[in-house]
N, C-alpha and C. Protein backbone atom coordinates (compact mmCIF):
# COMPACT_ATOMS: atom_id res chain seq x y z
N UNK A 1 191.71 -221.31 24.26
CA UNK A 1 193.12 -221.40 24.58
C UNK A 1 193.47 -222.85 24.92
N UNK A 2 194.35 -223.02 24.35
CA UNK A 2 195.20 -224.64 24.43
C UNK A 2 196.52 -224.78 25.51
N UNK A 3 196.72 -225.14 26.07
CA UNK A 3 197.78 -225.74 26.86
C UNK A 3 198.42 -226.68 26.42
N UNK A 4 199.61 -227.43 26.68
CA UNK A 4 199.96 -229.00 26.70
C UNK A 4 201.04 -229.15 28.05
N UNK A 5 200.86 -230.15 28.21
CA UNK A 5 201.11 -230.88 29.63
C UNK A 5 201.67 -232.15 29.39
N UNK A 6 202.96 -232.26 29.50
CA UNK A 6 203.43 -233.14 29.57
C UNK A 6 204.31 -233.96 30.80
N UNK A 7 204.42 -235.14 30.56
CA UNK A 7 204.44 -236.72 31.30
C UNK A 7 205.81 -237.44 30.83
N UNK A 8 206.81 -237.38 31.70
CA UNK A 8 207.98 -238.48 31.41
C UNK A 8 207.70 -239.89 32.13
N UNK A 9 208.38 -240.55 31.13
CA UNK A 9 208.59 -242.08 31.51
C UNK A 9 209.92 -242.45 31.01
N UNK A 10 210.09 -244.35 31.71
CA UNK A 10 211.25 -244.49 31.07
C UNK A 10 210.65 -246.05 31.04
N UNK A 11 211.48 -246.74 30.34
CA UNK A 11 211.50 -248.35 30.21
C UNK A 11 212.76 -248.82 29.63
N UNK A 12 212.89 -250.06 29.99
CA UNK A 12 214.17 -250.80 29.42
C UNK A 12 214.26 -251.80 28.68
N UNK A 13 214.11 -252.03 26.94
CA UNK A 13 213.76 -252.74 26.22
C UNK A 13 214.99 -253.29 25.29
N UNK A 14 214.57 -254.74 25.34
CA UNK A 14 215.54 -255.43 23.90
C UNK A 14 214.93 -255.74 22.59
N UNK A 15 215.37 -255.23 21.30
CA UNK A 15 214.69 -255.71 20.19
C UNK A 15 215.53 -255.80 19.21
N UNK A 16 215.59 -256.34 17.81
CA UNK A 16 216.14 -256.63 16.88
C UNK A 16 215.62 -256.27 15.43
N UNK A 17 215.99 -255.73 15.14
CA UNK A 17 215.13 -254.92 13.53
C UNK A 17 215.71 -255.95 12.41
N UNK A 18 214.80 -256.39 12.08
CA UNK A 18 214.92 -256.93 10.56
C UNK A 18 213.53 -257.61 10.06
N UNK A 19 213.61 -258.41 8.58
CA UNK A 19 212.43 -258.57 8.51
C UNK A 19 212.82 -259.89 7.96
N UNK A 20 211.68 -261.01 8.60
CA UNK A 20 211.94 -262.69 8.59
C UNK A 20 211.93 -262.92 7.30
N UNK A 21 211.42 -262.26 6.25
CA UNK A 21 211.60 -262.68 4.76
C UNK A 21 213.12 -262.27 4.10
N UNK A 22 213.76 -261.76 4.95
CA UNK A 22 215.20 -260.89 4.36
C UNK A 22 216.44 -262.32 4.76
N UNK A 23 217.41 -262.62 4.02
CA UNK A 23 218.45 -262.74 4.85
C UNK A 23 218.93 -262.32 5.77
N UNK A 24 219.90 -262.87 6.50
CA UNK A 24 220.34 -262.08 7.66
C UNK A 24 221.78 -261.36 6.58
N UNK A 25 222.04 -261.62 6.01
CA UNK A 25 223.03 -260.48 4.78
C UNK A 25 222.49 -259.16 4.55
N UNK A 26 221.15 -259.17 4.55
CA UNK A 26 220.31 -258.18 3.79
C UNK A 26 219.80 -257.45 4.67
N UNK A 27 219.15 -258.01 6.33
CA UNK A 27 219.49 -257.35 6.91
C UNK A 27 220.49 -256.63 8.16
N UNK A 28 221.29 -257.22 7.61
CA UNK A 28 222.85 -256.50 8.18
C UNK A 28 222.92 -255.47 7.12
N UNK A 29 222.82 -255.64 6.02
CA UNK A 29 222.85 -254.30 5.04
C UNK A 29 221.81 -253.02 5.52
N UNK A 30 220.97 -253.91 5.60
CA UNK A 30 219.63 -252.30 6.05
C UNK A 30 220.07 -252.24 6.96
N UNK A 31 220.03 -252.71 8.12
CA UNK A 31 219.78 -252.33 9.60
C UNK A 31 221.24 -252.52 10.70
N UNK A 32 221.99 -252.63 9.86
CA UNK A 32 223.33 -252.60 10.52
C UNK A 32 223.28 -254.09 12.03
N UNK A 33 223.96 -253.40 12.91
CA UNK A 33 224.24 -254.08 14.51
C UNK A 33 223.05 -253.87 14.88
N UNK A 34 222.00 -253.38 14.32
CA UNK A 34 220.30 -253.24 15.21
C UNK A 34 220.31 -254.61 14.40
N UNK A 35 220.64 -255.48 13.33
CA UNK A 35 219.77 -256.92 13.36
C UNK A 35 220.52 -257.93 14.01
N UNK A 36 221.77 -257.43 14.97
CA UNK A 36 221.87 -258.60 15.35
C UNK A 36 221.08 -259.91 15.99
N UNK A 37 221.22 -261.02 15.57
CA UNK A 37 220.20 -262.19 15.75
C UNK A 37 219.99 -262.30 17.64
N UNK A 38 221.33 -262.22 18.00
CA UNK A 38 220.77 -261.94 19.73
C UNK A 38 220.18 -261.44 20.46
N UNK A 39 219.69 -259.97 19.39
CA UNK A 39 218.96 -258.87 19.90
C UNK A 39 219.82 -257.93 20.62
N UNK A 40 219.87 -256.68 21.09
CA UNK A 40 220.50 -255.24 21.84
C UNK A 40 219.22 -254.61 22.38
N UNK A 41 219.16 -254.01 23.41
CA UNK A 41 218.57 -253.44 24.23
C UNK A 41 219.13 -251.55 24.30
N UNK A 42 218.23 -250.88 24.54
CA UNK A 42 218.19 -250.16 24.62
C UNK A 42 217.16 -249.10 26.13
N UNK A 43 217.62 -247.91 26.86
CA UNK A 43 217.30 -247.10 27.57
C UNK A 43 216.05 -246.02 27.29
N UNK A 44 214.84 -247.05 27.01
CA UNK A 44 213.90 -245.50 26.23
C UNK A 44 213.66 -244.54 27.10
N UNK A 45 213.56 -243.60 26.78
CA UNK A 45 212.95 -242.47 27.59
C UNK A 45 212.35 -241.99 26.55
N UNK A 46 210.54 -241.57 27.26
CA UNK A 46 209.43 -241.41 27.04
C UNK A 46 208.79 -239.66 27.38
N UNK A 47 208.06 -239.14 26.46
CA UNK A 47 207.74 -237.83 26.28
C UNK A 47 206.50 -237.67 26.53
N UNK A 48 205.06 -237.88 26.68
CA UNK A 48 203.83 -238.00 26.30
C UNK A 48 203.19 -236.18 26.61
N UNK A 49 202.90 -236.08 25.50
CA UNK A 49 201.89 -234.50 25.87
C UNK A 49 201.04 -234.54 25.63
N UNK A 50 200.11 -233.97 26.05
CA UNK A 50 198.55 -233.74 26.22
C UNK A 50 198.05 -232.33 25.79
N UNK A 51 197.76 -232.17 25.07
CA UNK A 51 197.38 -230.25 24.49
C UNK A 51 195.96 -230.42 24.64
N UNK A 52 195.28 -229.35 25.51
CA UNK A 52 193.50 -229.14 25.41
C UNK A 52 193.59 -228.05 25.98
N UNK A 53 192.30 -227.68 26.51
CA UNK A 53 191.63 -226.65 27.29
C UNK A 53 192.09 -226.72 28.26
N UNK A 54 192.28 -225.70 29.24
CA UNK A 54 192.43 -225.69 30.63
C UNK A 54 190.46 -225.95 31.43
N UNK A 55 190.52 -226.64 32.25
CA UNK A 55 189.48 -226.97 33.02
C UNK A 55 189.09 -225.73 33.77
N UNK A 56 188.06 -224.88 33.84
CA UNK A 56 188.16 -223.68 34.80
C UNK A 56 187.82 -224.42 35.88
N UNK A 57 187.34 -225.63 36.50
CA UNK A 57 187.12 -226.40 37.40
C UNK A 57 188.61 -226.83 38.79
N UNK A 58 188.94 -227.18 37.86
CA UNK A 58 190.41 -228.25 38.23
C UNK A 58 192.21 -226.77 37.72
N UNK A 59 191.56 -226.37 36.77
CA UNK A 59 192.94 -225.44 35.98
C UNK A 59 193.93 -226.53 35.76
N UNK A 60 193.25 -227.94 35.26
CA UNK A 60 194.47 -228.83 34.67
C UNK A 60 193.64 -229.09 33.05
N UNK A 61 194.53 -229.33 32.69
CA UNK A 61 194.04 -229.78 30.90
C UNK A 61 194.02 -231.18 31.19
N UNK A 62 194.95 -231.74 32.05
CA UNK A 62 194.74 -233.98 32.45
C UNK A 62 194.90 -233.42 33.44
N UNK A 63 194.43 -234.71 34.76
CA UNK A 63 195.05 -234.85 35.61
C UNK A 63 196.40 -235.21 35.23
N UNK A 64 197.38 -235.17 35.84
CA UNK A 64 198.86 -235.65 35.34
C UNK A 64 198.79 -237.27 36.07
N UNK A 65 198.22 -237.41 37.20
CA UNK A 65 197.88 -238.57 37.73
C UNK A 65 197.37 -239.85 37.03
N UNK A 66 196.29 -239.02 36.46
CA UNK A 66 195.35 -239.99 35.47
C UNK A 66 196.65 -240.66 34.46
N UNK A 67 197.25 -239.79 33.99
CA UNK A 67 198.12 -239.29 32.79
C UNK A 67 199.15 -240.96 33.26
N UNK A 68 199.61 -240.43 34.31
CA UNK A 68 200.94 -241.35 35.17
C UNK A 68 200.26 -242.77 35.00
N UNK A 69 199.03 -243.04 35.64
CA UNK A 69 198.57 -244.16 35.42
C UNK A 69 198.25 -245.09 34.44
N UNK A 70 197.91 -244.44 33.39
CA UNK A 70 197.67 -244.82 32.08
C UNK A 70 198.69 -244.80 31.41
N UNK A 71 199.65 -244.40 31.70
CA UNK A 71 201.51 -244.62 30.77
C UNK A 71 201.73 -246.12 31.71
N UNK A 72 201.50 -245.98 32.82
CA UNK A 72 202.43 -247.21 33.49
C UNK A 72 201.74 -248.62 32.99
N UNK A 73 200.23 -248.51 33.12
CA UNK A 73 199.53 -249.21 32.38
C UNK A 73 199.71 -250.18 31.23
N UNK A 74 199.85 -248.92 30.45
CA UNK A 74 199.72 -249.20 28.59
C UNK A 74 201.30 -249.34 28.04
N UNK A 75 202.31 -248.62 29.07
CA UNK A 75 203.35 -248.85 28.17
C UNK A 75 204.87 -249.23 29.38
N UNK A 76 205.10 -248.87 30.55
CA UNK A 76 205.75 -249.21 31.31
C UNK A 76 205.78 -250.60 31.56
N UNK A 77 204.79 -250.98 32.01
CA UNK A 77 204.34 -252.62 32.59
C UNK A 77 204.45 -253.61 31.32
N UNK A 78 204.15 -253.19 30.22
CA UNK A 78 204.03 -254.33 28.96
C UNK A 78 205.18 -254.37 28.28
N UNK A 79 206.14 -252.98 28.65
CA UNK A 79 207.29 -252.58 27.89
C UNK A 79 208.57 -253.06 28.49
N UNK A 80 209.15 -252.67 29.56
CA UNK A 80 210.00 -252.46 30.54
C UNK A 80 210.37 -253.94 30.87
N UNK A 81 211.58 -254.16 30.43
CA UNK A 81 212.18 -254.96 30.49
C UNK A 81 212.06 -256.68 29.90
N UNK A 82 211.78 -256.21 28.86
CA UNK A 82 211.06 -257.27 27.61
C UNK A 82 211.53 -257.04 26.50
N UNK A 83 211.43 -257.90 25.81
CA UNK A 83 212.17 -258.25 24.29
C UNK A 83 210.62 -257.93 23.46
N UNK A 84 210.78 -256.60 22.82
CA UNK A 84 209.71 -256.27 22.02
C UNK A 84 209.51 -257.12 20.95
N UNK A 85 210.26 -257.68 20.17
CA UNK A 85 209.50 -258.99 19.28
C UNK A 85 209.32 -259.91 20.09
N UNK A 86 209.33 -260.32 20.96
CA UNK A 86 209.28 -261.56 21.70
C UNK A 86 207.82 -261.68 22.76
N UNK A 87 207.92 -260.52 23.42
CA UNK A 87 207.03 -259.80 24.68
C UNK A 87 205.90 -259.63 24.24
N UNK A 88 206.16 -258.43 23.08
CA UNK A 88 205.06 -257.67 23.22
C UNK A 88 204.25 -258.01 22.07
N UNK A 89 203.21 -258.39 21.94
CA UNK A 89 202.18 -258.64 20.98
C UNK A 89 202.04 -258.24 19.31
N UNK A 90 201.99 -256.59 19.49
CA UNK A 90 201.96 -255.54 18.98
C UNK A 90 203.74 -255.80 18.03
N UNK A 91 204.62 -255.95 18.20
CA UNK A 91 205.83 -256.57 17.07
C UNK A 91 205.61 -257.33 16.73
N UNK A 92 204.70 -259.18 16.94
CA UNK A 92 204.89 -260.12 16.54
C UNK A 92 205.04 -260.35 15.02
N UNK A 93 204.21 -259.11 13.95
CA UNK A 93 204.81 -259.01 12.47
C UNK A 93 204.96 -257.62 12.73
N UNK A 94 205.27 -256.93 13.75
CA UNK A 94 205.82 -255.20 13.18
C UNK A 94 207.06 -254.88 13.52
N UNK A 95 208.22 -254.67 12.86
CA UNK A 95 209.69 -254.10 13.03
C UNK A 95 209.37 -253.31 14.22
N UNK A 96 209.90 -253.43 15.33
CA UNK A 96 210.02 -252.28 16.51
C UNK A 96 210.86 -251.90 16.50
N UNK A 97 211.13 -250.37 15.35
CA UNK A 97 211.62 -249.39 15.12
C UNK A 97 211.60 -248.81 16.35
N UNK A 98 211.78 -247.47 16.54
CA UNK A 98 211.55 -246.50 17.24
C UNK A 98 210.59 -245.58 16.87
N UNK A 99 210.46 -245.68 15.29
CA UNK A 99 208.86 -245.12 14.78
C UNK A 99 208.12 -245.87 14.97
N UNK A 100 208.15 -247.07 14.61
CA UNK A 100 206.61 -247.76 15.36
C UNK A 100 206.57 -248.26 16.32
N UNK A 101 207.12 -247.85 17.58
CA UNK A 101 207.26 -248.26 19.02
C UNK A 101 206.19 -246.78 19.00
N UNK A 102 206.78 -245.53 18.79
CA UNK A 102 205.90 -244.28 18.87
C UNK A 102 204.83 -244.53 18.64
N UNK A 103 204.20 -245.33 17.59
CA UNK A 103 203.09 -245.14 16.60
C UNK A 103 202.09 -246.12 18.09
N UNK A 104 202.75 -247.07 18.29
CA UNK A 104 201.93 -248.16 19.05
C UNK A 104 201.56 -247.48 20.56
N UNK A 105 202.40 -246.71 20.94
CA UNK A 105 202.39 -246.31 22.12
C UNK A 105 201.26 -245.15 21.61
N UNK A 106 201.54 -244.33 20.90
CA UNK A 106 200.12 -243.44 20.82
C UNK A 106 199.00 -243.92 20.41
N UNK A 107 198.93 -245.08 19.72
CA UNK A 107 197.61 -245.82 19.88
C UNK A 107 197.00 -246.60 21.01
N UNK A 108 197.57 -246.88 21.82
CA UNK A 108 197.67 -247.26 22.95
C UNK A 108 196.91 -246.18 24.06
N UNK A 109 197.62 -244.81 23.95
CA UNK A 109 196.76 -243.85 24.62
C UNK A 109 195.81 -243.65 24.36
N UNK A 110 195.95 -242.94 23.12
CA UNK A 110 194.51 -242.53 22.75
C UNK A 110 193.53 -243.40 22.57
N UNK A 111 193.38 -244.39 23.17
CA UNK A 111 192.17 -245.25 23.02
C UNK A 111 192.19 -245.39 24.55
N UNK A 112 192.95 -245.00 25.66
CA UNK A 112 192.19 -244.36 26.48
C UNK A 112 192.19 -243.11 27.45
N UNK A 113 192.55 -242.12 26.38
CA UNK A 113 192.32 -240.43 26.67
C UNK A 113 190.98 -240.27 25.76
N UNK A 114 190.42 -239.27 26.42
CA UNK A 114 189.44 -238.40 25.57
C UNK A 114 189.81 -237.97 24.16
N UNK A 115 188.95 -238.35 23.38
CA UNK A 115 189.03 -238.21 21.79
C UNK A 115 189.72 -236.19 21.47
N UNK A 116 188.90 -235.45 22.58
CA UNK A 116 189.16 -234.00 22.19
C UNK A 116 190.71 -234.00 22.53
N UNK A 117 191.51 -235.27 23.39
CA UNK A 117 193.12 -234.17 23.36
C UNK A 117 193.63 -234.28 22.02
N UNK A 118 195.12 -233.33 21.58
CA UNK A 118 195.88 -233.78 20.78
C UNK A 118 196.83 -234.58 21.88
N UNK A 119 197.42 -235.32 21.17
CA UNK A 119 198.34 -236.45 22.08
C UNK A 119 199.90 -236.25 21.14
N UNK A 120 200.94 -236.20 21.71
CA UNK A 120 202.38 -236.24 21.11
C UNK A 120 202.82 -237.52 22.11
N UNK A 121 203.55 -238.02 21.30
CA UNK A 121 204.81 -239.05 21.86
C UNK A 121 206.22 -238.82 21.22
N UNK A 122 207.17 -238.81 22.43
CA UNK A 122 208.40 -238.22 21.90
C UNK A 122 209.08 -239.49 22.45
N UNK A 123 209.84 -240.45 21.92
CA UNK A 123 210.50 -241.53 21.93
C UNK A 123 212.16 -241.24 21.55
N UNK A 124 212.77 -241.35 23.00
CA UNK A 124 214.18 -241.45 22.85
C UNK A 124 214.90 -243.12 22.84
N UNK A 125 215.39 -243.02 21.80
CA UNK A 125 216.25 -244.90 21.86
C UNK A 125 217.22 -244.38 22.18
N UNK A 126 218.19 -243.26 22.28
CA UNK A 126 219.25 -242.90 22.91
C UNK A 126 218.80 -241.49 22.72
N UNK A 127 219.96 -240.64 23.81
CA UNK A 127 219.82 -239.24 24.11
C UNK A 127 220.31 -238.40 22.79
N UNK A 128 220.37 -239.12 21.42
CA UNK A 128 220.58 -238.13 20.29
C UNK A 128 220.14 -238.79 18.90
N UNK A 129 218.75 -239.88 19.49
CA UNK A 129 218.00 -240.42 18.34
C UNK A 129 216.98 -240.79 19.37
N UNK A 130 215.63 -239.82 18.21
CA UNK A 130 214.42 -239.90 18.87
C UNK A 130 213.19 -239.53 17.98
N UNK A 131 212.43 -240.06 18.07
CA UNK A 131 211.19 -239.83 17.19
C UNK A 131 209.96 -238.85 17.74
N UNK A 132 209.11 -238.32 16.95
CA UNK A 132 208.08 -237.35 17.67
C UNK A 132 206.91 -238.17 16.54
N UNK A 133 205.55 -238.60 16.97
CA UNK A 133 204.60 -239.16 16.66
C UNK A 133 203.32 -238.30 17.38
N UNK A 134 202.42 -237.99 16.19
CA UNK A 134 201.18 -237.18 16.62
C UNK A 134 199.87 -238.01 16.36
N UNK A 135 200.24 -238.85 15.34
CA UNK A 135 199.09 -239.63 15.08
C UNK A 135 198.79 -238.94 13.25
């Protein structure tokens, strides 16, 4: 039997979608007011689940603690209140979409959760656009 257990977070990030080989014409065509050159910020709110076994030890599948610590870690502290092309490492050549903000953040965990969980990340850039990433 499987459980999942999930972990909210939030962070407050600025980024700009486009790609340095494009015009800025071209990407105002793809990417609308997300390329503006000043950058826009956005309110993420963060999903993380954990699906395993229940522990007959503990009767938790994570600690949620462990869980809390390792979000604030890996993605609060490096995230939160930083200009993701600018800040964070991990954009310096990757578009920080909201799909690959997901993608980075679940790589991020799972390199340090136990290989047996499944791991979900549910990434809100606003309360009616949001991504779900399993790996």
């Amino acid at each position: 039997m499987s459980v999942t257990v999930y972990r909210k977070a939030h962070f407050n990030a600025a980024h700009r979608l486009y790609r340095k080989d494009w015009s800025d014409e071209k990407n105002f065509e793809v990417f609308g007011k997300c390329s503006y050159p000043n950058y826009h910020g956005h309110n993420y709110e963060l999903e993380v689940g954990i699906t395993g076994p229940i522990d007959e030890e503990t009767g938790f599948v994570i600690d949620l603690g462990i869980l809390k610590k390792i979000i604030y870690e890996e993605v609060e502290q490096p995230f939160d209140h930083k200009n993701l092309n600018v800040d964070v490492p991990e954009f310096e050549n990757m578009n920080p979409t909201a799909e690959n903000i997901a993608k980075v953040i679940w790589d991020k965990l799972s390199a340090r959760l136990d290989a047996s969980y499944v791991i979900s990340v549910k990434l809100y850039e606003t309360p009616r656009n949001f991504v779900v990433y399993t790996g």
